[in-house]
Protein backbone atom coordinates (compact mmCIF):
# COMPACT_ATOMS: atom_id res chain seq x y z
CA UNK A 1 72.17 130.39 99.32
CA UNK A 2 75.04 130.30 96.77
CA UNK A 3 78.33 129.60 98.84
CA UNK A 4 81.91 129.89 96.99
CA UNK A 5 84.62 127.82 99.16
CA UNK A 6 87.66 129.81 98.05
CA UNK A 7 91.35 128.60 98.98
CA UNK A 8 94.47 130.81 98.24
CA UNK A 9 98.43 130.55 97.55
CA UNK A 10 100.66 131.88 95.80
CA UNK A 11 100.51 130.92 92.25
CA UNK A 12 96.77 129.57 92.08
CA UNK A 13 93.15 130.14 93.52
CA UNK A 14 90.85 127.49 93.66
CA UNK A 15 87.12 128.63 93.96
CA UNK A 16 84.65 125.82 94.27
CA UNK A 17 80.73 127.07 93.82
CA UNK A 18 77.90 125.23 95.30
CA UNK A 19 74.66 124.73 97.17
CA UNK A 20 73.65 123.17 100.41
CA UNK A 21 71.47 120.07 100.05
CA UNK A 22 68.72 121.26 102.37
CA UNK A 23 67.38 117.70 102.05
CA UNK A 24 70.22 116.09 103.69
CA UNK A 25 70.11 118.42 106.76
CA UNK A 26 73.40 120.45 105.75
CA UNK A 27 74.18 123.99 107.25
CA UNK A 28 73.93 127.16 105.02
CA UNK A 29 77.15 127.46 104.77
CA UNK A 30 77.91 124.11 103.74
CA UNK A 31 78.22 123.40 99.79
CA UNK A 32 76.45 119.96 99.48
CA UNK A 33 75.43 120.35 95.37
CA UNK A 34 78.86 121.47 93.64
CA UNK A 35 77.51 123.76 90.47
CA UNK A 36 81.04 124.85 89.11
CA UNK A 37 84.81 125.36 90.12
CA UNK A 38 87.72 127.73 88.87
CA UNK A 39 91.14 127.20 88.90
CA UNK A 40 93.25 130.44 88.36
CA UNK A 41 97.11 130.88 88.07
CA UNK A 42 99.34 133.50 87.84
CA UNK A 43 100.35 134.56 84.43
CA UNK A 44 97.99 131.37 83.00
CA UNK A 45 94.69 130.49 81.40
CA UNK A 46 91.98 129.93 83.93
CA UNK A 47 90.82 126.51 84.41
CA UNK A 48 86.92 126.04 85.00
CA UNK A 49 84.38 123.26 84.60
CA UNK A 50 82.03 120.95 86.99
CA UNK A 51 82.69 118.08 89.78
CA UNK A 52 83.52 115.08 87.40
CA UNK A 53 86.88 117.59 85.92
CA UNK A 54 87.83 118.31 89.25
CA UNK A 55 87.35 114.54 90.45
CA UNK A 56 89.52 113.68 87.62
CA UNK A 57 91.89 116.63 88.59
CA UNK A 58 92.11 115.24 92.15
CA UNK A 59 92.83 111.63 91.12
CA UNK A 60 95.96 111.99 88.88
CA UNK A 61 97.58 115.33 91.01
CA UNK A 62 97.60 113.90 94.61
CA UNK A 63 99.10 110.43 93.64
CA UNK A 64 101.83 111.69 91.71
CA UNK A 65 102.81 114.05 93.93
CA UNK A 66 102.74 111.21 96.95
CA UNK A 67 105.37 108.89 94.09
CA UNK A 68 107.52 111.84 93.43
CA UNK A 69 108.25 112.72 97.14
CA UNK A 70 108.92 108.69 97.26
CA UNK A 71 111.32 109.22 94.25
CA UNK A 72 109.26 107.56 91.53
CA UNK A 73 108.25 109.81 89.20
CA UNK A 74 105.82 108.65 86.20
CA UNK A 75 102.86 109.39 84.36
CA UNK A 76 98.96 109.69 86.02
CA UNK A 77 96.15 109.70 83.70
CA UNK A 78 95.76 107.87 79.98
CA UNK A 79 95.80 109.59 76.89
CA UNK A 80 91.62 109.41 76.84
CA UNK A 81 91.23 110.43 80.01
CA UNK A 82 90.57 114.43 80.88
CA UNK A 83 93.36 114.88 82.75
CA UNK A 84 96.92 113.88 83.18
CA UNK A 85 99.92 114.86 84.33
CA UNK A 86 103.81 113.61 83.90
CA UNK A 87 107.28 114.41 84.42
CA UNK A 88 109.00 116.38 81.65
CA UNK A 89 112.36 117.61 82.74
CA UNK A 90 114.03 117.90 85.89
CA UNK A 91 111.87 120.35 88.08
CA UNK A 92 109.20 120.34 85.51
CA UNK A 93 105.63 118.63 85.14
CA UNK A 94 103.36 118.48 82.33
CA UNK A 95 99.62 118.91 83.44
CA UNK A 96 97.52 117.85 80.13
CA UNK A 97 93.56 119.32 80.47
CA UNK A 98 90.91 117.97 77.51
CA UNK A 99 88.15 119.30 76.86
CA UNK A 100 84.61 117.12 76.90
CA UNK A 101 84.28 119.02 73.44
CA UNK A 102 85.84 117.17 70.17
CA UNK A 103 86.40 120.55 68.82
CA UNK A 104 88.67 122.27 71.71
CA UNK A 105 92.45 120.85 71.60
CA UNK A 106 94.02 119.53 74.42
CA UNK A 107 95.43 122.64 77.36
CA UNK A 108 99.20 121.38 78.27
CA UNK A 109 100.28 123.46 80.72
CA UNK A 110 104.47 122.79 82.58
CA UNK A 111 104.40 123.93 86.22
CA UNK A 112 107.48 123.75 88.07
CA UNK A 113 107.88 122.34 91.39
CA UNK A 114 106.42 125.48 93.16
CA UNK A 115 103.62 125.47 90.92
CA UNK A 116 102.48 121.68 91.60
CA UNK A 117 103.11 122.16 95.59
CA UNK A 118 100.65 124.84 95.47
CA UNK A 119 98.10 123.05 93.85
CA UNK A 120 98.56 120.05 95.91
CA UNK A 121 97.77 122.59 98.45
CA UNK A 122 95.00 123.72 97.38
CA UNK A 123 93.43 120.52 96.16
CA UNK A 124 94.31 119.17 99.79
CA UNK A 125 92.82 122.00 101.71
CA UNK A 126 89.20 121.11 99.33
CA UNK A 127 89.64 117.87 100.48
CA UNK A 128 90.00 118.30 104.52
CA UNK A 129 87.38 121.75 104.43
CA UNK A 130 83.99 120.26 106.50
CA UNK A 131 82.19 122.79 104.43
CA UNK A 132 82.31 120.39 102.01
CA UNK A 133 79.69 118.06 102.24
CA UNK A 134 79.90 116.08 99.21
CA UNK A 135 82.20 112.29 98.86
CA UNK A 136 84.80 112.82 96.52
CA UNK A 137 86.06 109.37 94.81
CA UNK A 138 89.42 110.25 95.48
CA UNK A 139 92.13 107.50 95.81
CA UNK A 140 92.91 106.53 99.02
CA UNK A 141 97.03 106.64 100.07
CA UNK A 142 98.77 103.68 99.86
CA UNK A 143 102.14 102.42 100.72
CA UNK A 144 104.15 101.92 96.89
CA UNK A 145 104.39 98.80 95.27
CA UNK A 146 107.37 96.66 95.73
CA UNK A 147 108.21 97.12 91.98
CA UNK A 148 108.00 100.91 92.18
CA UNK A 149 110.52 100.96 94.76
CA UNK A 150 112.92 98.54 93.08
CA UNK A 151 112.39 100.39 89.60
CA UNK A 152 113.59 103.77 91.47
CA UNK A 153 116.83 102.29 92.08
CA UNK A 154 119.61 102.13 89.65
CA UNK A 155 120.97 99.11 88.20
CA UNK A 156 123.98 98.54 89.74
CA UNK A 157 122.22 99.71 92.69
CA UNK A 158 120.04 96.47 92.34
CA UNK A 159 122.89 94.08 91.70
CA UNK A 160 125.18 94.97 93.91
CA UNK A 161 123.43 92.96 96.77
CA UNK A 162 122.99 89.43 94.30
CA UNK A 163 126.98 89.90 93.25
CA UNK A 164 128.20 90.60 96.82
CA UNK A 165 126.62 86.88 97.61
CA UNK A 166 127.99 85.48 94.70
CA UNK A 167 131.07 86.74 94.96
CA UNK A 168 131.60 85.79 99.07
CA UNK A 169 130.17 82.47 98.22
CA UNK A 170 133.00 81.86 95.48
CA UNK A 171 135.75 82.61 98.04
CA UNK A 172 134.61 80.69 100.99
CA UNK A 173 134.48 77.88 98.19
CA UNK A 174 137.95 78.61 96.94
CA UNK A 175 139.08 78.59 100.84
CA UNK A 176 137.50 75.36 101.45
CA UNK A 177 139.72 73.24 98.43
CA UNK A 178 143.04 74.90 99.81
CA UNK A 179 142.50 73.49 102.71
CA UNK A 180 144.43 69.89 103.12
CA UNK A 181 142.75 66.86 103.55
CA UNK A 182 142.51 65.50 107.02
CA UNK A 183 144.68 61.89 107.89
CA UNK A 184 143.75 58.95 107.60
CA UNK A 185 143.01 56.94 110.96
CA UNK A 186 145.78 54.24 111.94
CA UNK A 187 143.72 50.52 112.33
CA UNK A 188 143.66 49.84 116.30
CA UNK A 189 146.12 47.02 117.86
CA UNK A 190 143.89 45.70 120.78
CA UNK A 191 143.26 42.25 122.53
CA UNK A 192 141.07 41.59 119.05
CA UNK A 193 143.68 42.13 116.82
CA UNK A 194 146.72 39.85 119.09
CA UNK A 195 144.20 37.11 119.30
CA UNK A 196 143.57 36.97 115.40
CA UNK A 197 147.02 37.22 115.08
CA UNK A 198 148.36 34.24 116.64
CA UNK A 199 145.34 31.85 115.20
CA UNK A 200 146.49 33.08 111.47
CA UNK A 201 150.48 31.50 112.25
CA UNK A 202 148.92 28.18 112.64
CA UNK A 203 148.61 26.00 109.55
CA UNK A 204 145.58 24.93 108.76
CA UNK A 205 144.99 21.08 107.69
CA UNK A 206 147.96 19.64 109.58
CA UNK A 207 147.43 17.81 112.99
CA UNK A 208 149.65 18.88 115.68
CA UNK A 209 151.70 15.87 117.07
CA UNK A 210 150.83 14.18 120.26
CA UNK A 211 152.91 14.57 123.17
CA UNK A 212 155.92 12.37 124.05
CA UNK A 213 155.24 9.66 126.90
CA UNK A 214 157.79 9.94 129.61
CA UNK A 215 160.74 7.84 130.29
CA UNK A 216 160.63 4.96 132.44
């Protein structure tokens, strides 16, 4: 009852060994209890161990491969963890492998970017095959932080849009004080203004004298 889920490209194999859990209803040729997996490569040692290594395999490959399509390239997987994988060079990745065993030193191996598509293939196609009838706590994809995608762009990238604003803002500023200042309004001369006029000539305090009687 031993089934072997092989999937195929052109610089790796991935062969995933297993069982169907009987228990849970599964079809023969369904692997339900994963016993063992085997990576090989072209020209390369052969990677092998059991379903935690290849969980951990799964969880560092797949989201940097989704951030370096984005453009933001950086490292997946701590030093303590046993795997992990960051850029090196241009067109180069370093996949680091360590061992469960103190006594076995740490497998770095440098794919290019042929190399890491293929695996992302073949990781991908384990992923989507219905034959394979156990959850795998593989991250979910999700959209990039807002700081990744500011971090990807160059600084003067990244200033350019703060300066441009400061520097429009200074000129309509300057435009503004070379303008000349608007006149000042002339006072109004209406019925008011005569009326106020004519009571000012009068001098206060003195009596106007009475009128002259007429002559006989």
């Amino acid at each position: 009852m031993k089934q072997t889920l092989r999937y195929d490209q052109i610089s790796c194999r991935l062969e995933v060994d297993g069982l169907p859990d009987v228990s849970a209803g599964h079809a023969l040729d369904a692997v339900g209890i994963l016993t063992g997996w085997r990576l090989q490569w072209a020209g390369r040692p052969e990677l092998e161990g059991q379903r935690e290594h290849l969980v951990a395999l799964m969880e560092v490959v797949l989201p940097y491969a989704r951030h370096l399509i984005s453009g933001v390239g950086r490292r997946f997987g701590d030093a303590d963890r046993p795997v992990s994988i960051a850029p090196k060079a241009e067109g180069s990745h370093r996949l680091s492998l360590r061992s469960s065993q103190g006594d076995q030193a740490t497998l770095d191996l440098d794919l290019d970017d042929a190399e890491l598509a293929d695996l992302v293939r073949v990781l991908d196609q384990l992923r989507l095959d219905r034959r394979l009838a156990l959850p795998l706590s593989v991250p979910s994809s999700r959209p990039l932080r807002g700081r990744d995608l500011i971090d990807r762009l160059p600084l003067h990238r990244r200033l350019a849009a703060p300066l441009g604003g400061l520097a429009a803002l200074a000129t309509a500023a300057g435009l503004v004080l070379l303008l000349p200042p608007p006149p000042a309004p002339t006072p109004s001369k209406g019925p008011a203004a005569s009326s106020s006029a004519s009571g000012s000539s009068s001098t206060p305090g003195i009596p106007s004298p009475p009128p002259s009687a007429p002559a006989p």
